[in-house]
N, C-alpha and C. Protein backbone atom coordinates (compact mmCIF):
# COMPACT_ATOMS: atom_id res chain seq x y z
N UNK A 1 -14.85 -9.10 -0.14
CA UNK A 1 -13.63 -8.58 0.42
C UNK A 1 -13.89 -7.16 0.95
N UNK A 2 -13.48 -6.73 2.22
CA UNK A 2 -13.49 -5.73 2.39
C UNK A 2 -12.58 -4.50 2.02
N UNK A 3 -13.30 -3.41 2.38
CA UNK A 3 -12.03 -2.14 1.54
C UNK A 3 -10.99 -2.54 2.41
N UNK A 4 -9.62 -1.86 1.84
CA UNK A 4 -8.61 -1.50 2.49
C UNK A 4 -8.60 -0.96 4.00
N UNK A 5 -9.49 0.51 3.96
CA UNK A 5 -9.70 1.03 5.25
C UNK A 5 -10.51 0.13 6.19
N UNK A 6 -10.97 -0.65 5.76
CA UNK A 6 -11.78 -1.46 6.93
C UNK A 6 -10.98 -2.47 7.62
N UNK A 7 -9.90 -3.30 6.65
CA UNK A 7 -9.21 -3.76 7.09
C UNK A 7 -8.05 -3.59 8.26
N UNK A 8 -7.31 -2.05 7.30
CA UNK A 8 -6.34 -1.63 8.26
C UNK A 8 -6.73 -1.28 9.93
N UNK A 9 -7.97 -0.80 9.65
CA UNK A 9 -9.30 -0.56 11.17
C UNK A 9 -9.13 -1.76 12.11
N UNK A 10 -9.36 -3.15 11.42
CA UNK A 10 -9.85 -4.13 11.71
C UNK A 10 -8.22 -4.29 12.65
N UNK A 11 -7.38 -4.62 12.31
CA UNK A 11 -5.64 -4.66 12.39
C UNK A 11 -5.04 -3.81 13.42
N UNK A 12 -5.82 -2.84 13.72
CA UNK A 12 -5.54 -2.03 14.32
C UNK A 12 -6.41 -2.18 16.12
N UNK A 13 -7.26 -2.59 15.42
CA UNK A 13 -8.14 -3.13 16.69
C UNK A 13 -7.72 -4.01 17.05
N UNK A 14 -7.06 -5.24 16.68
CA UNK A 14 -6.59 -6.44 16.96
C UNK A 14 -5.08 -5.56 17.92
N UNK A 15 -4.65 -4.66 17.35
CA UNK A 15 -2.88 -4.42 18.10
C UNK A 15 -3.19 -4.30 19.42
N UNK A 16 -4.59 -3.65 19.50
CA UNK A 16 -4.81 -2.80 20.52
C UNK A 16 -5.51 -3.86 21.33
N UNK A 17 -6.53 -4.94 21.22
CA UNK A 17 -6.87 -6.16 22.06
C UNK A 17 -5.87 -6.82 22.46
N UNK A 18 -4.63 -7.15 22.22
CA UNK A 18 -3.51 -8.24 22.51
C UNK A 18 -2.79 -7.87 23.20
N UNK A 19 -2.70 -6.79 23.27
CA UNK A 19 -1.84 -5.88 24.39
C UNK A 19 -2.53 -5.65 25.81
N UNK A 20 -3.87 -6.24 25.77
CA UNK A 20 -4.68 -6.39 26.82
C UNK A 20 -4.26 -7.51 27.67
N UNK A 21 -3.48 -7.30 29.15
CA UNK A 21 -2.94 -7.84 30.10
C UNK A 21 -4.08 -8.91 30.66
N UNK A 22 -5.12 -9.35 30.75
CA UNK A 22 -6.21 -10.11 30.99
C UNK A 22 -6.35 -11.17 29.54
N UNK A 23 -6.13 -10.82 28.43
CA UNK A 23 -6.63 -11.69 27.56
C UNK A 23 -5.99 -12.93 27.69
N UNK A 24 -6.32 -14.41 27.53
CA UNK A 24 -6.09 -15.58 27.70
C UNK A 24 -5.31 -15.81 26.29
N UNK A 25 -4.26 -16.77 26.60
CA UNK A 25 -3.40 -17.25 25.91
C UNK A 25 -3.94 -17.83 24.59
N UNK A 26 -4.94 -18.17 24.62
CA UNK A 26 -5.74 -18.98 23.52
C UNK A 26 -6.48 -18.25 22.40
N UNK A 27 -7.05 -16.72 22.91
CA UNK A 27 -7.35 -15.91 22.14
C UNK A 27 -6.73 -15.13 22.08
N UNK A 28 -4.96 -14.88 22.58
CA UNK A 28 -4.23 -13.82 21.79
C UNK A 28 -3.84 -14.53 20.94
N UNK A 29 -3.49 -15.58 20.93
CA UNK A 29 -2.84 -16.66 19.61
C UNK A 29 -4.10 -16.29 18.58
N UNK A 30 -4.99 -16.53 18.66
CA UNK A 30 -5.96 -16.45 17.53
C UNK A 30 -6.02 -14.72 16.85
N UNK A 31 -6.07 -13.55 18.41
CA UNK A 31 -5.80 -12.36 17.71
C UNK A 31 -4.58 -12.34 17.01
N UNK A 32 -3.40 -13.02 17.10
CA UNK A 32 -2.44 -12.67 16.41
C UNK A 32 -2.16 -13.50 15.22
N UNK A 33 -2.91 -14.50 15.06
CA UNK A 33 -2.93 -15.05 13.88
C UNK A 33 -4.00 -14.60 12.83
N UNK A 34 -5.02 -13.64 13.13
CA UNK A 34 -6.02 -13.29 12.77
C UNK A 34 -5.27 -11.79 11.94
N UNK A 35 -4.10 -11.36 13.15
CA UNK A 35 -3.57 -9.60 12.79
C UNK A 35 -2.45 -10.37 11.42
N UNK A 36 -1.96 -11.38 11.83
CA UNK A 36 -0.75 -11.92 10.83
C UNK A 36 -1.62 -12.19 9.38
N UNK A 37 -2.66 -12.85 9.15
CA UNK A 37 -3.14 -12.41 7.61
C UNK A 37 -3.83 -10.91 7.18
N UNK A 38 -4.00 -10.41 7.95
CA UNK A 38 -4.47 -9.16 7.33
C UNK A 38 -3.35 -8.23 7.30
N UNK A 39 -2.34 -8.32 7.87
CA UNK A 39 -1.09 -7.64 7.70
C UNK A 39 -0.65 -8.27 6.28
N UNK A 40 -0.33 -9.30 5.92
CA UNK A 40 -0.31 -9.71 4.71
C UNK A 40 -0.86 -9.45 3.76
N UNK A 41 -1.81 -9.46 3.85
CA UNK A 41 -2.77 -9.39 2.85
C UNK A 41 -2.98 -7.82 2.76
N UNK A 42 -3.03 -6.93 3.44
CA UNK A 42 -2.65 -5.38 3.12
C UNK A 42 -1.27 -5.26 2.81
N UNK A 43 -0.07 -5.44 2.89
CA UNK A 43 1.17 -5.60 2.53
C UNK A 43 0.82 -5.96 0.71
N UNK A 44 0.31 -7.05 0.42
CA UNK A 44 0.08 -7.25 -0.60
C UNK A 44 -0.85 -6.44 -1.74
N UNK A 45 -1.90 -5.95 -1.10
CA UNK A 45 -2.22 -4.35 -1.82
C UNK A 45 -1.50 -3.97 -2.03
N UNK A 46 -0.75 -3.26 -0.83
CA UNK A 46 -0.12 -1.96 -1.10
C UNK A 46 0.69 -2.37 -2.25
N UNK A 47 1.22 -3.38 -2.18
CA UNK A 47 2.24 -3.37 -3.56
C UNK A 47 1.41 -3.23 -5.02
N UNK A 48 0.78 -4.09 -5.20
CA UNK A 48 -0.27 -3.72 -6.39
C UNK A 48 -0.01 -2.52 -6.33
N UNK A 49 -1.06 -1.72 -5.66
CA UNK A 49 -1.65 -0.15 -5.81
C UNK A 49 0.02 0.18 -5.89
N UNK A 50 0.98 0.16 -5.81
CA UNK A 50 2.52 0.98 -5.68
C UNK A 50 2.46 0.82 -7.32
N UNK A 51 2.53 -0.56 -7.58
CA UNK A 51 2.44 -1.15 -8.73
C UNK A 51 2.23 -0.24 -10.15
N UNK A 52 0.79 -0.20 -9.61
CA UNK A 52 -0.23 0.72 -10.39
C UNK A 52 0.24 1.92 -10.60
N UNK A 53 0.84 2.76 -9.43
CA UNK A 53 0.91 4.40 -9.13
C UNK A 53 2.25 4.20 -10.42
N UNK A 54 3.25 3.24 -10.12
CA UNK A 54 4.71 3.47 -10.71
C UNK A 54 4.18 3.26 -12.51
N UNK A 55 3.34 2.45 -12.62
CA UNK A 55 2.76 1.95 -14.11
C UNK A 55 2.40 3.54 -14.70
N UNK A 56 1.46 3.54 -13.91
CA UNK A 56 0.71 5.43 -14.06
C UNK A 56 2.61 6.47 -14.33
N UNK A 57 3.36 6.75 -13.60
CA UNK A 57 3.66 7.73 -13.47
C UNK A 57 4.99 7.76 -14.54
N UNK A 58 5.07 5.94 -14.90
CA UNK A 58 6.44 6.03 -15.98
C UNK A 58 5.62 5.27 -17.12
N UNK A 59 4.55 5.97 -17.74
CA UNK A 59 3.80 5.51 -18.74
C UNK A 59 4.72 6.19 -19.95
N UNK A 60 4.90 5.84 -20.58
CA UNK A 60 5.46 6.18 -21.77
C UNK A 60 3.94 6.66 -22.96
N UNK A 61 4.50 7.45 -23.81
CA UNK A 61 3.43 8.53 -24.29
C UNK A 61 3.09 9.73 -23.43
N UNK A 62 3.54 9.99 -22.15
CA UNK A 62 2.83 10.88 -21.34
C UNK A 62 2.66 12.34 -21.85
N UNK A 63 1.49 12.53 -22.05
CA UNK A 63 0.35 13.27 -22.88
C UNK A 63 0.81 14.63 -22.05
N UNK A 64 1.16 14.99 -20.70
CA UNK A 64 1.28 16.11 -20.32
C UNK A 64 2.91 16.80 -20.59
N UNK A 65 3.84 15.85 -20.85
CA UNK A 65 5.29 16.41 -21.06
C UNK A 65 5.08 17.02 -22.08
N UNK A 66 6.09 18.19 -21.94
CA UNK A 66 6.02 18.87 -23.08
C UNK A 66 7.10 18.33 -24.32
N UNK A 67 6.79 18.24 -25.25
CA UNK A 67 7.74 17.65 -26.54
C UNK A 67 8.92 18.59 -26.58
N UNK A 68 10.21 17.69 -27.00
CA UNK A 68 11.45 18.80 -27.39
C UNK A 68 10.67 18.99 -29.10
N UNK A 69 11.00 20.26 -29.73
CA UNK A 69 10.79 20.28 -31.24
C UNK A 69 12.05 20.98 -31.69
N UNK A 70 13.08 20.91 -31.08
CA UNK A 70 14.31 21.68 -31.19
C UNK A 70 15.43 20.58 -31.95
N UNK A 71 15.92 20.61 -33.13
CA UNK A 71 17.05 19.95 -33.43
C UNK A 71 17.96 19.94 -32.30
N UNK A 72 18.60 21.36 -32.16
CA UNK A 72 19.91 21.22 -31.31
C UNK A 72 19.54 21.95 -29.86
N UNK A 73 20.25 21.91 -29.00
CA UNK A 73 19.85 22.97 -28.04
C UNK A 73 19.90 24.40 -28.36
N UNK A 74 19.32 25.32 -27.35
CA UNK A 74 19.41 26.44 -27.56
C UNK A 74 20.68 27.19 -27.40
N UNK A 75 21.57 26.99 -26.57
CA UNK A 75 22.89 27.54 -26.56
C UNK A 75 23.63 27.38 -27.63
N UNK A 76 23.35 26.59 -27.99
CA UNK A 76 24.19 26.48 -29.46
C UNK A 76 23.91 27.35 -30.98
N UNK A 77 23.01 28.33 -30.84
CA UNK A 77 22.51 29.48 -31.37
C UNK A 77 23.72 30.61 -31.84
């Protein structure tokens, strides 16, 4: 499988061939069926990796918050 960036590259090259006024009907169908799974299939990363970032950022235990050690608040002093 290739990386991500190679893909989105790859997808990007395809937007930019199909829009080519000379290309034959037979191989824009194929560029655009070719751009339609890799659009998918990066769509489908990205969610994972979102996945991941949201897993990461509402981890419970998080080691960098600082702890309350206060019974009550401080205004109430």
């Amino acid at each position: 499988m290739k990386k991500f960036e190679e893909r989105l590259e790859r997808l990007e090259e395809l937007a930019d061939a199909i829009k080519a006024p000379d290309l034959p009907l037979e191989e824009a169908l194929a560029v655009f069926e070719e751009g339609i799974k890799l659009a998918k299939g990066l769509e489908k990363e990205l969610e994972r990796m979102e996945g991941k970032v949201e897993a990461l950022v509402n981890k419970p235990g998080d080691t960098e918050a600082d702890p309350v050690l206060e019974l009550f608040d401080a205004k109430d002093d």
